[in-house]
Every structure is written in structure tokens, then in C-alpha cells.
C-alpha atoms as a PDB file:
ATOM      1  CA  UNK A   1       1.219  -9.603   9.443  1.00  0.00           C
ATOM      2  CA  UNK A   2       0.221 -12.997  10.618  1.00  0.00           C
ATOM      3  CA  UNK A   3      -3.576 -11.314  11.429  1.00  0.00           C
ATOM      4  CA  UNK A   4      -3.385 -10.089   7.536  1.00  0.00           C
ATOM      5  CA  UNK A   5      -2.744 -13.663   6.480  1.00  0.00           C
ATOM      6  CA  UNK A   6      -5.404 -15.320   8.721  1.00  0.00           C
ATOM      7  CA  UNK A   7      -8.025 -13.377   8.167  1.00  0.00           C
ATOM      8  CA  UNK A   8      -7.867 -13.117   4.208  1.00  0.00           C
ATOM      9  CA  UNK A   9      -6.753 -16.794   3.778  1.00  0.00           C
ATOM     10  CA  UNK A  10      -3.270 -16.821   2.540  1.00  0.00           C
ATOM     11  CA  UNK A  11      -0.876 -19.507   3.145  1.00  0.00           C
ATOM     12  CA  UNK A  12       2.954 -19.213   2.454  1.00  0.00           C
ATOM     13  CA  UNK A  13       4.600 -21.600   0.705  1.00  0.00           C
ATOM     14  CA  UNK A  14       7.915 -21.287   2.220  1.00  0.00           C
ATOM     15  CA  UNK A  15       8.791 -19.768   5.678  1.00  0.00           C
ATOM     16  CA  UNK A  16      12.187 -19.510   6.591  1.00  0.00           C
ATOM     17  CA  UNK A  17      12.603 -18.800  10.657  1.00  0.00           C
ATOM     18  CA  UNK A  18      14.876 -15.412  10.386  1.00  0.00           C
ATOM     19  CA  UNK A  19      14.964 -15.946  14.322  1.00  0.00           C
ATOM     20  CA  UNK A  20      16.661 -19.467  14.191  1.00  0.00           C
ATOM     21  CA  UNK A  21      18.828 -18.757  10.593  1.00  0.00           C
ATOM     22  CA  UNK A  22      19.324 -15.040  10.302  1.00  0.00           C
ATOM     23  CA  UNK A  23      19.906 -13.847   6.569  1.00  0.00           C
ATOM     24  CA  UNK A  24      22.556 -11.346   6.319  1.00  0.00           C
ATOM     25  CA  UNK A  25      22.319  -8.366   3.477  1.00  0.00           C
ATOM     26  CA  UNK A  26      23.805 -10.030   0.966  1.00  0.00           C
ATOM     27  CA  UNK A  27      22.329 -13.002   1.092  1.00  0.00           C
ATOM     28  CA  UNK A  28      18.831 -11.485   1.594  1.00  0.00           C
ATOM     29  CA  UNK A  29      19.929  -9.575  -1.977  1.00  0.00           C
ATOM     30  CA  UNK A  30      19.473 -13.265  -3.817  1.00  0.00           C
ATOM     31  CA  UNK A  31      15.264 -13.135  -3.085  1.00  0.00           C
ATOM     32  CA  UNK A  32      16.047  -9.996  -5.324  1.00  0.00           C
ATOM     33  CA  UNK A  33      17.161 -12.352  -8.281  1.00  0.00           C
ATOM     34  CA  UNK A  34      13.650 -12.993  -9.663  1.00  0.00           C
ATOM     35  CA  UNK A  35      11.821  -9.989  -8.929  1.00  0.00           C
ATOM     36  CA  UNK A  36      10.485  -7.028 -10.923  1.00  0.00           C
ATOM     37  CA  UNK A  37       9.537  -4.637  -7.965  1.00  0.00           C
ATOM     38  CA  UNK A  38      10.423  -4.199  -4.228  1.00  0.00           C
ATOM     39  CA  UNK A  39       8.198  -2.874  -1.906  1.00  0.00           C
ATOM     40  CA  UNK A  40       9.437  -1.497   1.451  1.00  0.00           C
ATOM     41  CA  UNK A  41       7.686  -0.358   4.125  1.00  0.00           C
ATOM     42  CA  UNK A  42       9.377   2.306   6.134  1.00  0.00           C
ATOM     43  CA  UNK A  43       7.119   3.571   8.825  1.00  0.00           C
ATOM     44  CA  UNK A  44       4.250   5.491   7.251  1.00  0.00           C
ATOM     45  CA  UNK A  45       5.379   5.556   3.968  1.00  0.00           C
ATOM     46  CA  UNK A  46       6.027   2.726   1.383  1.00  0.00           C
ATOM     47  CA  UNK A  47       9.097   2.890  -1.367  1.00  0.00           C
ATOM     48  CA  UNK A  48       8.025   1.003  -4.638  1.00  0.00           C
ATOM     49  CA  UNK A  49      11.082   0.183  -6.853  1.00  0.00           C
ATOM     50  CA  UNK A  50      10.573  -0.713 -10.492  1.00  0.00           C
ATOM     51  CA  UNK A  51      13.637  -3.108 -10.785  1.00  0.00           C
ATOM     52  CA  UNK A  52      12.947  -3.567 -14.595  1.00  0.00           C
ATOM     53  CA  UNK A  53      13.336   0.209 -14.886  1.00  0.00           C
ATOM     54  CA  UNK A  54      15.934   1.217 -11.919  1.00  0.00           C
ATOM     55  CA  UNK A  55      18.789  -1.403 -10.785  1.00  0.00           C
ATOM     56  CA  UNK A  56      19.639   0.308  -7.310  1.00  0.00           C
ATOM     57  CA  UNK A  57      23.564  -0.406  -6.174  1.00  0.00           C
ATOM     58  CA  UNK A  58      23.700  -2.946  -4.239  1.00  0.00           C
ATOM     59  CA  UNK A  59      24.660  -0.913  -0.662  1.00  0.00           C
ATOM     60  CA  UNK A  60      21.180   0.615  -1.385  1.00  0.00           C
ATOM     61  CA  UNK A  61      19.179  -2.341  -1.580  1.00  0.00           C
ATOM     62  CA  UNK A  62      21.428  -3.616   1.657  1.00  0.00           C
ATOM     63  CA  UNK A  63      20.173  -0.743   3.522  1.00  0.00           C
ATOM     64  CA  UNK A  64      16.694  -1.390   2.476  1.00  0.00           C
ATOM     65  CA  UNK A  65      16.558  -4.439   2.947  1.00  0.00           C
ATOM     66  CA  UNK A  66      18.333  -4.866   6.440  1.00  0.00           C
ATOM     67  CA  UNK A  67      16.879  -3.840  10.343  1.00  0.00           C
ATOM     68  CA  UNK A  68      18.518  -2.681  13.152  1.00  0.00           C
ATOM     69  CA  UNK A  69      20.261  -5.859  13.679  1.00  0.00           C
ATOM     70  CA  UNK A  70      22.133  -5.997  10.326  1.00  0.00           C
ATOM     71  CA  UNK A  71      19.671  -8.703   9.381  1.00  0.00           C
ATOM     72  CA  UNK A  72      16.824  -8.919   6.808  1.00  0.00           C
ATOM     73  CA  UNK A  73      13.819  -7.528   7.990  1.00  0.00           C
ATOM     74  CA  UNK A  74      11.168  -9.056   8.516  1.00  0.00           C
ATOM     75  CA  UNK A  75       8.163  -9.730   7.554  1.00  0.00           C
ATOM     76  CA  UNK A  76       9.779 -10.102   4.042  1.00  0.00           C
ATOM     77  CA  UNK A  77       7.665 -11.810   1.579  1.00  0.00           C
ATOM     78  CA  UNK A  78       8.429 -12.893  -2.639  1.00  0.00           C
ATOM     79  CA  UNK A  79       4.509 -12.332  -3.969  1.00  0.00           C
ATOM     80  CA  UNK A  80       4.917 -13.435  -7.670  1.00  0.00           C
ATOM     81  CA  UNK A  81       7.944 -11.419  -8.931  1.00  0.00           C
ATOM     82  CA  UNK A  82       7.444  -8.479  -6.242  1.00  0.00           C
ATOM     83  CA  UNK A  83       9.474  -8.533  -3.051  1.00  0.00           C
ATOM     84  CA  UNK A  84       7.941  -6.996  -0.266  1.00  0.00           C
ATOM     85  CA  UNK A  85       9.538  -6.077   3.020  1.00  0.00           C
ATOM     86  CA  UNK A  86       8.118  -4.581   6.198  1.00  0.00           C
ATOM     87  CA  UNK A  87       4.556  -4.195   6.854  1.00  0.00           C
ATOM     88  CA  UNK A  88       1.744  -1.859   5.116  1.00  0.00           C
ATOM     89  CA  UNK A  89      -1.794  -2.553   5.303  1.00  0.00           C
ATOM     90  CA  UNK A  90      -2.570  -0.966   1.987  1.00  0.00           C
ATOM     91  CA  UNK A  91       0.590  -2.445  -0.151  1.00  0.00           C
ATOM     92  CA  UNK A  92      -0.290  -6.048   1.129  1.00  0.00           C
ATOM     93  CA  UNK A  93      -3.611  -5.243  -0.033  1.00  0.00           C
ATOM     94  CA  UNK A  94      -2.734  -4.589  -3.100  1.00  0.00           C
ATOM     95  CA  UNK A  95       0.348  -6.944  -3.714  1.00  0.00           C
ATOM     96  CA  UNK A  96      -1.357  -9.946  -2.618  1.00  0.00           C
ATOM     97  CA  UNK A  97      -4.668  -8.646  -4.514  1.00  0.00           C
ATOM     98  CA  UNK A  98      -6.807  -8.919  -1.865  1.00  0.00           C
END
């Protein structure tokens, strides 16, 4: 992920250190709040929810959202009012319009 943001110039405006302050499920569920659309990468394949359309329970958007650990997974990232977690090539592409 870091290569992605290098080489097409993005910056983040906020980083929070998931190694030093791990976010737990449910309060990984609050960058959730704002957004119209999660994004999650899950090996090959990405899942696109249209939260304006389908309001998953939250135990499925726990599961989604968390790693082996319990924790959020990272790289997560809040692109506008899309939240997107793991990493594609193609959906970054696409969500950060590049």
C-alpha cells in the first residue's frame, strides 16, 4: 500500500498507528458513521457495499472489518465517504481516482 501511495502522490491526512493503539471491531464500526460504501478486499476478490442501499448488522460489518487478531485490518483507509479496507490494486485505483 505504501508503494501505491508513493508512487501516485497521495498523502493521508490522518494515520493512526493500529500497531501502537489497536482499534477493536466496534470501535473500527465508528469510521463507518460517514460513509456511503465499504470496500473490502478479501484475497482475490473485492466486496463493495452500498451502505445507502444495504445497512449490514453490525456482527457482519465486525467480521469484515476485523483480521486475525480481532483488530481492524489494516490498511484501512476513509477516501471521501467510501471506506476501504485491505488491499486491491484495481479498487485503490479506482477509489482514489487515480
Amino acid at each position: 500500500m505504501q508503494e501505491f501511495l508513493a508512487r501516485h502522490n497521495i498523502a493521508a491526512q490522518k494515520v493512526h498507528d493500529a500497531r501502537k493503539e489497536p482499534l477493536t471491531p466496534e470501535r473500527a464500526l465508528a469510521l463507518l458513521q460517514p460513509a456511503d460504501e465499504l470496500c473490502v478486499a478479501q484475497g482475490k476478490q473485492t466486496l463493495r457495499i452500498d451502505l445507502t442501499k444495504r445497512k449490514p448488522k453490525a456482527e457482519e460489518l465486525k467480521k469484515l472489518l476485523a483480521g486475525p487478531t480481532g483488530k481492524l485490518r489494516a490498511p484501512t483507509f476513509r477516501v471521501g465517504r467510501t471506506v476501504l479496507v485491505g488491499f486491491d490494486e484495481a479498487t485503490c485505483r479506482q477509489v482514489f481516482g487515480v
